[in-house]
Every structure is written in C-alpha cells, then in structure tokens.
C-alpha atoms as a PDB file:
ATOM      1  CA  UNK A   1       0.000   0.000   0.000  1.00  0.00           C
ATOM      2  CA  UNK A   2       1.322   3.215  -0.629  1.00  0.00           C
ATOM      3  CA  UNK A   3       2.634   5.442   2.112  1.00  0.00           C
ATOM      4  CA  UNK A   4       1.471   9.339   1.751  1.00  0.00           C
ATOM      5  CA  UNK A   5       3.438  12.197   2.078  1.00  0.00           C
ATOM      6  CA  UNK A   6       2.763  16.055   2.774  1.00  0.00           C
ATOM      7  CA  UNK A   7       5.550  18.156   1.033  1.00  0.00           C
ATOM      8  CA  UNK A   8       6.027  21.926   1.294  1.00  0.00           C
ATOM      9  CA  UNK A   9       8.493  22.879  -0.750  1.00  0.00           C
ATOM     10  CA  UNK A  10       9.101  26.588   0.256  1.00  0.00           C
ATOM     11  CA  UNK A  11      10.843  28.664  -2.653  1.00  0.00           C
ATOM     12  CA  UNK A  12      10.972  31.759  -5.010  1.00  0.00           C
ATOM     13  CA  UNK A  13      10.832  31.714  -8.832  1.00  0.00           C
ATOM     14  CA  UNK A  14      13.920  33.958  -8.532  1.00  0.00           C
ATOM     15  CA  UNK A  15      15.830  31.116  -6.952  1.00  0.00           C
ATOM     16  CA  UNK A  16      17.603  29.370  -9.291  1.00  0.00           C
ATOM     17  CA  UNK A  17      18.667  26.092  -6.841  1.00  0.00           C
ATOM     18  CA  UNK A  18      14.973  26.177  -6.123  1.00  0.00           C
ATOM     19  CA  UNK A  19      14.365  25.093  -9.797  1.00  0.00           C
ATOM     20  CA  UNK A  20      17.107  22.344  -9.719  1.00  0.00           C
ATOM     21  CA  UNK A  21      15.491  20.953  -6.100  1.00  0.00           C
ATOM     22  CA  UNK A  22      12.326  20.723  -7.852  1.00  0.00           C
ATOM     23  CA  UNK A  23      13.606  19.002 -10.707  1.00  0.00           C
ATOM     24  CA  UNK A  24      15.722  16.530  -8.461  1.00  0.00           C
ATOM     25  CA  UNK A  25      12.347  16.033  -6.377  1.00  0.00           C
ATOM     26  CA  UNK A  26      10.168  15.471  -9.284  1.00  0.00           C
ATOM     27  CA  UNK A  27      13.118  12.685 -10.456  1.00  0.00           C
ATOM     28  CA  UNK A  28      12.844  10.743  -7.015  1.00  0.00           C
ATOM     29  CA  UNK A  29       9.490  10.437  -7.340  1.00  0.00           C
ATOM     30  CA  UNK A  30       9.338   8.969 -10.119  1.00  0.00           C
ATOM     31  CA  UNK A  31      12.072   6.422  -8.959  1.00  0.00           C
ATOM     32  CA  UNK A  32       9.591   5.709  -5.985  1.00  0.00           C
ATOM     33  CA  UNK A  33       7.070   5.428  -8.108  1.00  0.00           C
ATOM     34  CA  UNK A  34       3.532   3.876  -6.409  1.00  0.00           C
ATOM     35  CA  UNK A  35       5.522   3.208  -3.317  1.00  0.00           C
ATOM     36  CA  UNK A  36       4.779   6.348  -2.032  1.00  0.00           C
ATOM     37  CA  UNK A  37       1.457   9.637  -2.739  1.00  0.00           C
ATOM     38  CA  UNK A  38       2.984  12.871  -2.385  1.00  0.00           C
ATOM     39  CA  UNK A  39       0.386  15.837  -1.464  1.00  0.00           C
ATOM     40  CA  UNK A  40       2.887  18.313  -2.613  1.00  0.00           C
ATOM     41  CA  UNK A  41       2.039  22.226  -1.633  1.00  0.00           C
ATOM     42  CA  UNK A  42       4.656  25.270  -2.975  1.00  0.00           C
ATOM     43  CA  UNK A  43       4.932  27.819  -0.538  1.00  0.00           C
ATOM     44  CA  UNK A  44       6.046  31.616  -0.927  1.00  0.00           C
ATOM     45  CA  UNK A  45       9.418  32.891  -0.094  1.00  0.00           C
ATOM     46  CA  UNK A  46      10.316  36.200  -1.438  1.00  0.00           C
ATOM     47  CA  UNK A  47      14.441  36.617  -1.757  1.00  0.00           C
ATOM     48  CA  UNK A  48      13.959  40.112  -2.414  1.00  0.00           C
ATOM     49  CA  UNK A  49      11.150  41.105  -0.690  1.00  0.00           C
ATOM     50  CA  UNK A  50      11.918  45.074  -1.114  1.00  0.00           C
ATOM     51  CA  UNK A  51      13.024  44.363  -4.996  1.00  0.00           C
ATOM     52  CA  UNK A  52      11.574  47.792  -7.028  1.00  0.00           C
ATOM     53  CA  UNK A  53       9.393  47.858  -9.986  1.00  0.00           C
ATOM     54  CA  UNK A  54      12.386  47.604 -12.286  1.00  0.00           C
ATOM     55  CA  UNK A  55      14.130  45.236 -10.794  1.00  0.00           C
ATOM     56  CA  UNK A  56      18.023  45.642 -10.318  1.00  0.00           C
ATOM     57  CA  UNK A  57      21.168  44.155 -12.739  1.00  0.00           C
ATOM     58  CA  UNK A  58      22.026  40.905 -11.334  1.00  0.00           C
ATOM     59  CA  UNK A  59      25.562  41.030 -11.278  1.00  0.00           C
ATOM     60  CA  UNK A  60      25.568  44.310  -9.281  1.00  0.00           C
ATOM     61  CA  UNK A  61      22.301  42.827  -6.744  1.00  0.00           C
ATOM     62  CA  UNK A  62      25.130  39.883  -6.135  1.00  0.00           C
ATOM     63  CA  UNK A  63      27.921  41.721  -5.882  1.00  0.00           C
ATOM     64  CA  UNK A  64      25.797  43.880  -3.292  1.00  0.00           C
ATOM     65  CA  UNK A  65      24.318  41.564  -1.232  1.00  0.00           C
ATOM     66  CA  UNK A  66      26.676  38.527  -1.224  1.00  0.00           C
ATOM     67  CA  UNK A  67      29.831  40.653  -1.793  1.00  0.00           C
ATOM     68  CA  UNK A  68      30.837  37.813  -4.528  1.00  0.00           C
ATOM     69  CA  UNK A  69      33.363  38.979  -6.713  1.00  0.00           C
ATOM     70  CA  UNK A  70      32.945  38.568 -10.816  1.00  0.00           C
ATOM     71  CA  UNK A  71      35.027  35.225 -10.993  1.00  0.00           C
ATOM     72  CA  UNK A  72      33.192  33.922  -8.075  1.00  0.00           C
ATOM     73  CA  UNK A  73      29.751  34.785  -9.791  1.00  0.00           C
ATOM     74  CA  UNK A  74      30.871  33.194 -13.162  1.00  0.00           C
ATOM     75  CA  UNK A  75      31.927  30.093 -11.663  1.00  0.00           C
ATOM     76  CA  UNK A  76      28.853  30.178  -9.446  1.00  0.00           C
ATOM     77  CA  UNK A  77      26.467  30.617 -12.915  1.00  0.00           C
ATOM     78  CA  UNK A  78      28.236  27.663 -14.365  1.00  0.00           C
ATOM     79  CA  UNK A  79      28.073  25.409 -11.435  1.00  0.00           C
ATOM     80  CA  UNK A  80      24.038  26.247 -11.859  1.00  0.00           C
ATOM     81  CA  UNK A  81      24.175  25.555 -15.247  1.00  0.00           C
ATOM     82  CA  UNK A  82      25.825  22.395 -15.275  1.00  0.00           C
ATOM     83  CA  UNK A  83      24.019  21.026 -11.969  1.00  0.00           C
ATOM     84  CA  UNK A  84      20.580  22.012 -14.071  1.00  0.00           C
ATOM     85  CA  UNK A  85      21.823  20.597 -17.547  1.00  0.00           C
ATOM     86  CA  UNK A  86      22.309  17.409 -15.101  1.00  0.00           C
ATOM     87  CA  UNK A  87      18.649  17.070 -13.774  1.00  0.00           C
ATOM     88  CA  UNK A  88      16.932  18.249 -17.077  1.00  0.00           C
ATOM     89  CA  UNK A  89      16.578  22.125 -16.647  1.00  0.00           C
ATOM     90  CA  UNK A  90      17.818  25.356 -18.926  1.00  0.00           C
ATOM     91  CA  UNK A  91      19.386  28.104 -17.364  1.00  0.00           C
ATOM     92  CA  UNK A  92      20.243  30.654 -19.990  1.00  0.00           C
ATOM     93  CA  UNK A  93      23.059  32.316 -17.880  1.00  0.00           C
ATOM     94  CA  UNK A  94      23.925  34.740 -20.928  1.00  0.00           C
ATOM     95  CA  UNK A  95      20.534  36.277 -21.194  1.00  0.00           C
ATOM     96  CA  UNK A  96      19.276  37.006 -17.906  1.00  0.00           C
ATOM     97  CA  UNK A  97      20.283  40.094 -16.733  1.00  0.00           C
ATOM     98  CA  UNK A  98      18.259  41.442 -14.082  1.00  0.00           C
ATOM     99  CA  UNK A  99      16.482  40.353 -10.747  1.00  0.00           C
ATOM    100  CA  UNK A 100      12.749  41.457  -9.438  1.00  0.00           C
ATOM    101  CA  UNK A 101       9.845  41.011  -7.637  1.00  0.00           C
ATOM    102  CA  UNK A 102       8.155  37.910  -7.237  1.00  0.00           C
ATOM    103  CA  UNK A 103       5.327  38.809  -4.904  1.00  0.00           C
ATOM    104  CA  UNK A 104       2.550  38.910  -7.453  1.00  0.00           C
ATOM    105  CA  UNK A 105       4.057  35.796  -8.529  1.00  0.00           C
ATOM    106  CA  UNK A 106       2.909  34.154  -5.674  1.00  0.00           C
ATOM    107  CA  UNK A 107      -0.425  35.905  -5.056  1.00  0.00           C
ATOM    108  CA  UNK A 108      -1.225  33.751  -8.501  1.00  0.00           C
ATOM    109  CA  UNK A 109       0.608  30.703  -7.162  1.00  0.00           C
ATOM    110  CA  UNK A 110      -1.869  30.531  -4.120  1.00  0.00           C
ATOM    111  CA  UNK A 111      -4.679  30.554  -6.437  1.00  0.00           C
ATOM    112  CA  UNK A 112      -3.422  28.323  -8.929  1.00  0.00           C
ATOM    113  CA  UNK A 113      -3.300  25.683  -5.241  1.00  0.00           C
ATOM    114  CA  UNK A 114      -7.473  26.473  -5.343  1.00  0.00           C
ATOM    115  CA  UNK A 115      -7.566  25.700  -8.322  1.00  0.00           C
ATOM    116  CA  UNK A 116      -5.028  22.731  -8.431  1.00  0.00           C
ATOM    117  CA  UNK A 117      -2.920  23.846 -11.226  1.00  0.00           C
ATOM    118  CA  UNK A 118      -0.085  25.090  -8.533  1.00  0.00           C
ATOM    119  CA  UNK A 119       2.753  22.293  -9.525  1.00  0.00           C
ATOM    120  CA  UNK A 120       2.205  23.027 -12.959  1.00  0.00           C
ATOM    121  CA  UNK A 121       2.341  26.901 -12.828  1.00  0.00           C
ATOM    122  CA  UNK A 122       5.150  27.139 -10.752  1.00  0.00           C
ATOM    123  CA  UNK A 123       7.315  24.967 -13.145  1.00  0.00           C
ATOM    124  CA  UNK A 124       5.946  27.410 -16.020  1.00  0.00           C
ATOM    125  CA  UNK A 125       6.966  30.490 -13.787  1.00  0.00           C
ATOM    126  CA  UNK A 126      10.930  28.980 -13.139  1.00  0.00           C
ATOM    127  CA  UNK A 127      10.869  28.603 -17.323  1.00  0.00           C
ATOM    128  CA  UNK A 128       9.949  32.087 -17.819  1.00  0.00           C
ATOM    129  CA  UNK A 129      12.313  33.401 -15.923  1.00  0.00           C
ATOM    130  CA  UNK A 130      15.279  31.084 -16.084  1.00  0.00           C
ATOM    131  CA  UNK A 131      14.651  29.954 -19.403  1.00  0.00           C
ATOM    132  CA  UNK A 132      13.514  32.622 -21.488  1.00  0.00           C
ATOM    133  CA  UNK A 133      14.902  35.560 -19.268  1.00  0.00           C
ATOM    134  CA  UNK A 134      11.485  37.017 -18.853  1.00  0.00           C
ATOM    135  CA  UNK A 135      10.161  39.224 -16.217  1.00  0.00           C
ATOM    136  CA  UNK A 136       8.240  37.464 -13.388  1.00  0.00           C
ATOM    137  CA  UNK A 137       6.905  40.989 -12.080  1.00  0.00           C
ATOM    138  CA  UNK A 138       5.420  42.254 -15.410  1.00  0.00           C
ATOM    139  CA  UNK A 139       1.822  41.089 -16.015  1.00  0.00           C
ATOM    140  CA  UNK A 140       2.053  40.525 -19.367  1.00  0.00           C
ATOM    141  CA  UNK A 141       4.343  37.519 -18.327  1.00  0.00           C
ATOM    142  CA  UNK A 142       2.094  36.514 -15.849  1.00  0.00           C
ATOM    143  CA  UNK A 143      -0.461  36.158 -17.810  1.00  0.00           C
ATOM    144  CA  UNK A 144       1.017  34.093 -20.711  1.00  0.00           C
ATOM    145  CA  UNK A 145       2.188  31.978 -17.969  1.00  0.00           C
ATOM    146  CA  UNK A 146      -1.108  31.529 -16.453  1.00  0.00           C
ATOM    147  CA  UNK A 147      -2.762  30.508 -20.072  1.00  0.00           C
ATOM    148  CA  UNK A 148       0.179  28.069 -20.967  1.00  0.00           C
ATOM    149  CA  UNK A 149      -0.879  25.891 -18.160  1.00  0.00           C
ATOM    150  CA  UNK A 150      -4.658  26.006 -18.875  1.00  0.00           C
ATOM    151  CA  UNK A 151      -5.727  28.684 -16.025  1.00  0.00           C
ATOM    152  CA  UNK A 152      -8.561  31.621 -16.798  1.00  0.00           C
ATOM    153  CA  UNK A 153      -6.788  34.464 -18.150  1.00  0.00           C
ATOM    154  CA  UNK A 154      -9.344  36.774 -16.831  1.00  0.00           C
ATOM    155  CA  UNK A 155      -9.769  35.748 -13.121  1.00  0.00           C
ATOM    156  CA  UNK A 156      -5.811  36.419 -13.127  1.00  0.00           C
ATOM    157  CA  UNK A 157      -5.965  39.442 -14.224  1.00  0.00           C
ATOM    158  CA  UNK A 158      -8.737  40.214 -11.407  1.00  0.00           C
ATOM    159  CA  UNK A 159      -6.365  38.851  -8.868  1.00  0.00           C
ATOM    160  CA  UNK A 160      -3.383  41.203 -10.153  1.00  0.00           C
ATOM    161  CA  UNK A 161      -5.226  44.202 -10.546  1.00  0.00           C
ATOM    162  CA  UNK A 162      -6.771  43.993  -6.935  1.00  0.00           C
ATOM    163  CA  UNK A 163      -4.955  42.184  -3.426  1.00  0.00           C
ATOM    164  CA  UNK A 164      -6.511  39.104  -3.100  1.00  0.00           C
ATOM    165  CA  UNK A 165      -4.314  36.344  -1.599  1.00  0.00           C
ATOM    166  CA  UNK A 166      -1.782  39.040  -0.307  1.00  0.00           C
ATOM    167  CA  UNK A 167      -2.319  38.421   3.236  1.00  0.00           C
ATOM    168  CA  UNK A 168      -2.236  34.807   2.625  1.00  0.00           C
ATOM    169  CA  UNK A 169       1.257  35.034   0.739  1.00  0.00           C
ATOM    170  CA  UNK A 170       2.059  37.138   3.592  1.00  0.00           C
ATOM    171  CA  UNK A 171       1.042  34.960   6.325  1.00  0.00           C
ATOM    172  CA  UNK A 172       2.391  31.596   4.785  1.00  0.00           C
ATOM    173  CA  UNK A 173       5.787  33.937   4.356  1.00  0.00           C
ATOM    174  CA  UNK A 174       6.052  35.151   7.427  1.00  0.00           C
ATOM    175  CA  UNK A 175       5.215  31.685   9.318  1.00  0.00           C
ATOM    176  CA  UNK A 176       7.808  29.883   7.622  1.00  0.00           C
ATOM    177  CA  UNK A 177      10.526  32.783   8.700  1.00  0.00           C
ATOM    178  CA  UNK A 178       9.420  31.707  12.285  1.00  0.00           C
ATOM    179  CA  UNK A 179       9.814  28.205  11.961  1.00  0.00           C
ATOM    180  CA  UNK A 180      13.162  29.137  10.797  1.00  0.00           C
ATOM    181  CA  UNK A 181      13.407  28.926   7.022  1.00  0.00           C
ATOM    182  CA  UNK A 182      16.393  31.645   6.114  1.00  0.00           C
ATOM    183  CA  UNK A 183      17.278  30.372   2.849  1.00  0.00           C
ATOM    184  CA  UNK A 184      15.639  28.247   0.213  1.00  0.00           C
ATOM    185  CA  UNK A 185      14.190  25.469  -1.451  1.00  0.00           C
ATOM    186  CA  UNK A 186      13.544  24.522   2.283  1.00  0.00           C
ATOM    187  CA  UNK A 187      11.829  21.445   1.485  1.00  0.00           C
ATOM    188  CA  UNK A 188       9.872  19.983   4.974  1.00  0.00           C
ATOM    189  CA  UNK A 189       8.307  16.607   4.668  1.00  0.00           C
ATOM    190  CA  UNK A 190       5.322  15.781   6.713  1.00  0.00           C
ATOM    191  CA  UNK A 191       5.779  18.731   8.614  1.00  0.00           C
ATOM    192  CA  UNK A 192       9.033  18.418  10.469  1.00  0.00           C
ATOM    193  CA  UNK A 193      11.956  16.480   8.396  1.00  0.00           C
ATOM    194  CA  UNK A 194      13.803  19.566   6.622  1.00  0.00           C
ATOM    195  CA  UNK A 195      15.752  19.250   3.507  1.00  0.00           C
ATOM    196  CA  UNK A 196      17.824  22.090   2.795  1.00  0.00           C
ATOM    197  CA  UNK A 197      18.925  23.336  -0.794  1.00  0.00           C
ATOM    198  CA  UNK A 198      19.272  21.847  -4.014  1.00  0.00           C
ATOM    199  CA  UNK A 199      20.023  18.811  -2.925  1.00  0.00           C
ATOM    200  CA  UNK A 200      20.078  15.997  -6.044  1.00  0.00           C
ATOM    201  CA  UNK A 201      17.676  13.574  -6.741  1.00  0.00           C
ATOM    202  CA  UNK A 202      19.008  10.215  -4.883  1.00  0.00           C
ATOM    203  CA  UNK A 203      19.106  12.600  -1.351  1.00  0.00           C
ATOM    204  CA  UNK A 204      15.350  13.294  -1.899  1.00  0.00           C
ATOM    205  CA  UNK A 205      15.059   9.218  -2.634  1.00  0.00           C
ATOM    206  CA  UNK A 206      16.036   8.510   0.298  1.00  0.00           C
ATOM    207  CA  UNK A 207      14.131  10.346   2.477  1.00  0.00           C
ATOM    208  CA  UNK A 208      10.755   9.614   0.549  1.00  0.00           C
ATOM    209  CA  UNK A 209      11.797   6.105   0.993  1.00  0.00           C
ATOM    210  CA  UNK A 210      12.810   6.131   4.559  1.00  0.00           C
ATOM    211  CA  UNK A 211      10.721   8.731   6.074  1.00  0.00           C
ATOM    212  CA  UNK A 212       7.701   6.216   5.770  1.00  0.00           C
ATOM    213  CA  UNK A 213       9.739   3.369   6.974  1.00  0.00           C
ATOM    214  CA  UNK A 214      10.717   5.631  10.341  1.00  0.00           C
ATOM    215  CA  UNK A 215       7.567   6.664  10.890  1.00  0.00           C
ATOM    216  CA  UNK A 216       5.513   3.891  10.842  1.00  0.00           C
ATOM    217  CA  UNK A 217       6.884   2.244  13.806  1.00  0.00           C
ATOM    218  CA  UNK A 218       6.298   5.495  16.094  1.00  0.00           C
ATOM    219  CA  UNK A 219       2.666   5.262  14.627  1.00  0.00           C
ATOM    220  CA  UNK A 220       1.976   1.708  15.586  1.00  0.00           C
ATOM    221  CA  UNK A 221       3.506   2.330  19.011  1.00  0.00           C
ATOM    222  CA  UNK A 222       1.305   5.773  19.716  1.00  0.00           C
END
C-alpha cells in the first residue's frame, strides 16, 4: 500500500537552486514510483522582498548583497548551469540580466493551489524566468504563464489588478521565517523532516523512501 506524504516545498521563482530541487524532487518520485502519494504544496518565499518595480542588474544585486566577486559569480552561474543541464533544466546564464519582484508571482501561485494547477504553474513560472529571461513581475508575463498551463486568463488578471491572496502570501511567508526557514528550497516533509537546498535527486530518494519506513513504527507504538 502506498505510504502518503505532505511536502512543502518553500521557494521563489527567482531562486535558481529552487528550480534544480524541484527538478531533483520530481526525479525521485518517479524512482519511488507507487511506493509512495505525495500531497505536494509550494509555498512563498520572497528573496527580495523590497526588490523595485524595475528590478536591479544581477551582477551588481550579487555583488551587493553577497559581496561575490565577478570570478566567483561566473563560476557560481556555471556550477548552476551544469548542476541544471544534469537534472533536465535550462538556465540561460547569458541572457538574464536582471532580478525582481516575485510577490505577485505568488499571489497567482496561491490561487493556482485552489484551483489545483499550482505544480504546474510554478514549473511554467521557473521557465519564464530562467529559461527565457522574462520578467516574473510584469503582467504581461504573468499572464502568458497563467494561459500556458490552462488557467482563466481573466480571473488572473482580477487577482493582479486587486490584493486578493496578499495576506495569505504574507502569512504563509512570514510563518515559515518563524519556523526558521532563512534560505531556500527549504523542502519539509510531513511537517518536520527539513531538507535544505538543491540537494540531487538520490538525497530526496532517500528520504521519501525512509521517512515512511521511520515513521511507521512510532505510529503503531502511539
């Protein structure tokens, strides 16, 4: 009988190891295949949660915040390439020249849960951006994004014009900065076994193989 899982898998579009962990997850699951059901909920994490309208040039964002020099950033861009290229996904590193805001990004992801087309657009959202360089703050992207997986057009552009689901993005934000979460994909299994970063696809394995296996026992015994 297969064993079910809850998975939050708390991230930012902006975040390029959050694209490779979701990759490397979707690749163990498919290893584990029937074994185990995985109710599997993104949740928001803003990197840049005071990002303008127009975003800021990359290189100089990094060099601010990080204080990573330009050889450090190159060899950082192809390390993200290549561990990508390794689990299926396209970073064009040459293209993509600026960082922004994600929040309305995840107002739409929350609704897209509702509606249960969340998985779906938030691997749609990491290709726009990482792909094809395009702007996850502009609406226009949004949009596109939000039609390419089959979602009304018109109730997202309802949602973006007005603030539905902000206090919810808020809330979900600010209650994973409590339980700790200071970097991400923060990836928390059943509600309390954390796997931190892009990890690659035989460490997820392993824990959706094992995590059932440990818990059981305590179950039987309680």
């Amino acid at each position: 009988m297969s064993k079910q899982l809850r998975i939050d898998f708390v991230s930012d579009v902006s975040c390029p190891w959050c694209a490779i962990g979701l990759k490397s997850l979707e690749q163990a699951l498919l290893k584990v295949g029937e074994e185990v059901k995985v109710d599997l909920h993104f949740q928001p994490f803003e990197l840049n949660p005071d990002m303008g309208p127009d975003g800021q040039d990359i290189v100089e964002h990094v060099t601010q915040k990080y204080g990573a020099t330009a050889e450090q950033q190159a060899a950082s861009r192809e390390t993200i390439r290549a561990r990508g290229a390794a689990v299926g996904f396209t970073f064009d590193m040459e293209r993509r020249g600026r960082i922004y805001n994600t929040f309305d990004a995840h107002r739409l992801l929350s609704w897209a849960e509702e509606e249960g087309s969340q998985r779906q657009l938030k691997q749609a959202l990491l290709e726009a951006y990482f792909t094809r360089c395009e702007d996850p703050s502009n609406h226009d992207v949004l949009l596109r994004t939000v039609e390419s997986v089959g979602l009304d057009r018109e109730v997202a552009e309802r949602i973006l014009k007005s603030d539905e689901y902000a206090d919810e993005v808020r809330q979900r934000e600010q209650f994973f900065l409590r339980a700790g979460i200071k970097s991400v994909p923060a990836v928390i299994i059943n509600q309390k076994h954390l796997i931190s970063g892009g990890q690659p696809p035989e460490i997820f394995e392993r824990a959706l193989r094992e995590i059932p296996a440990y818990e059981a026992p305590a179950a039987a015994a309680s």
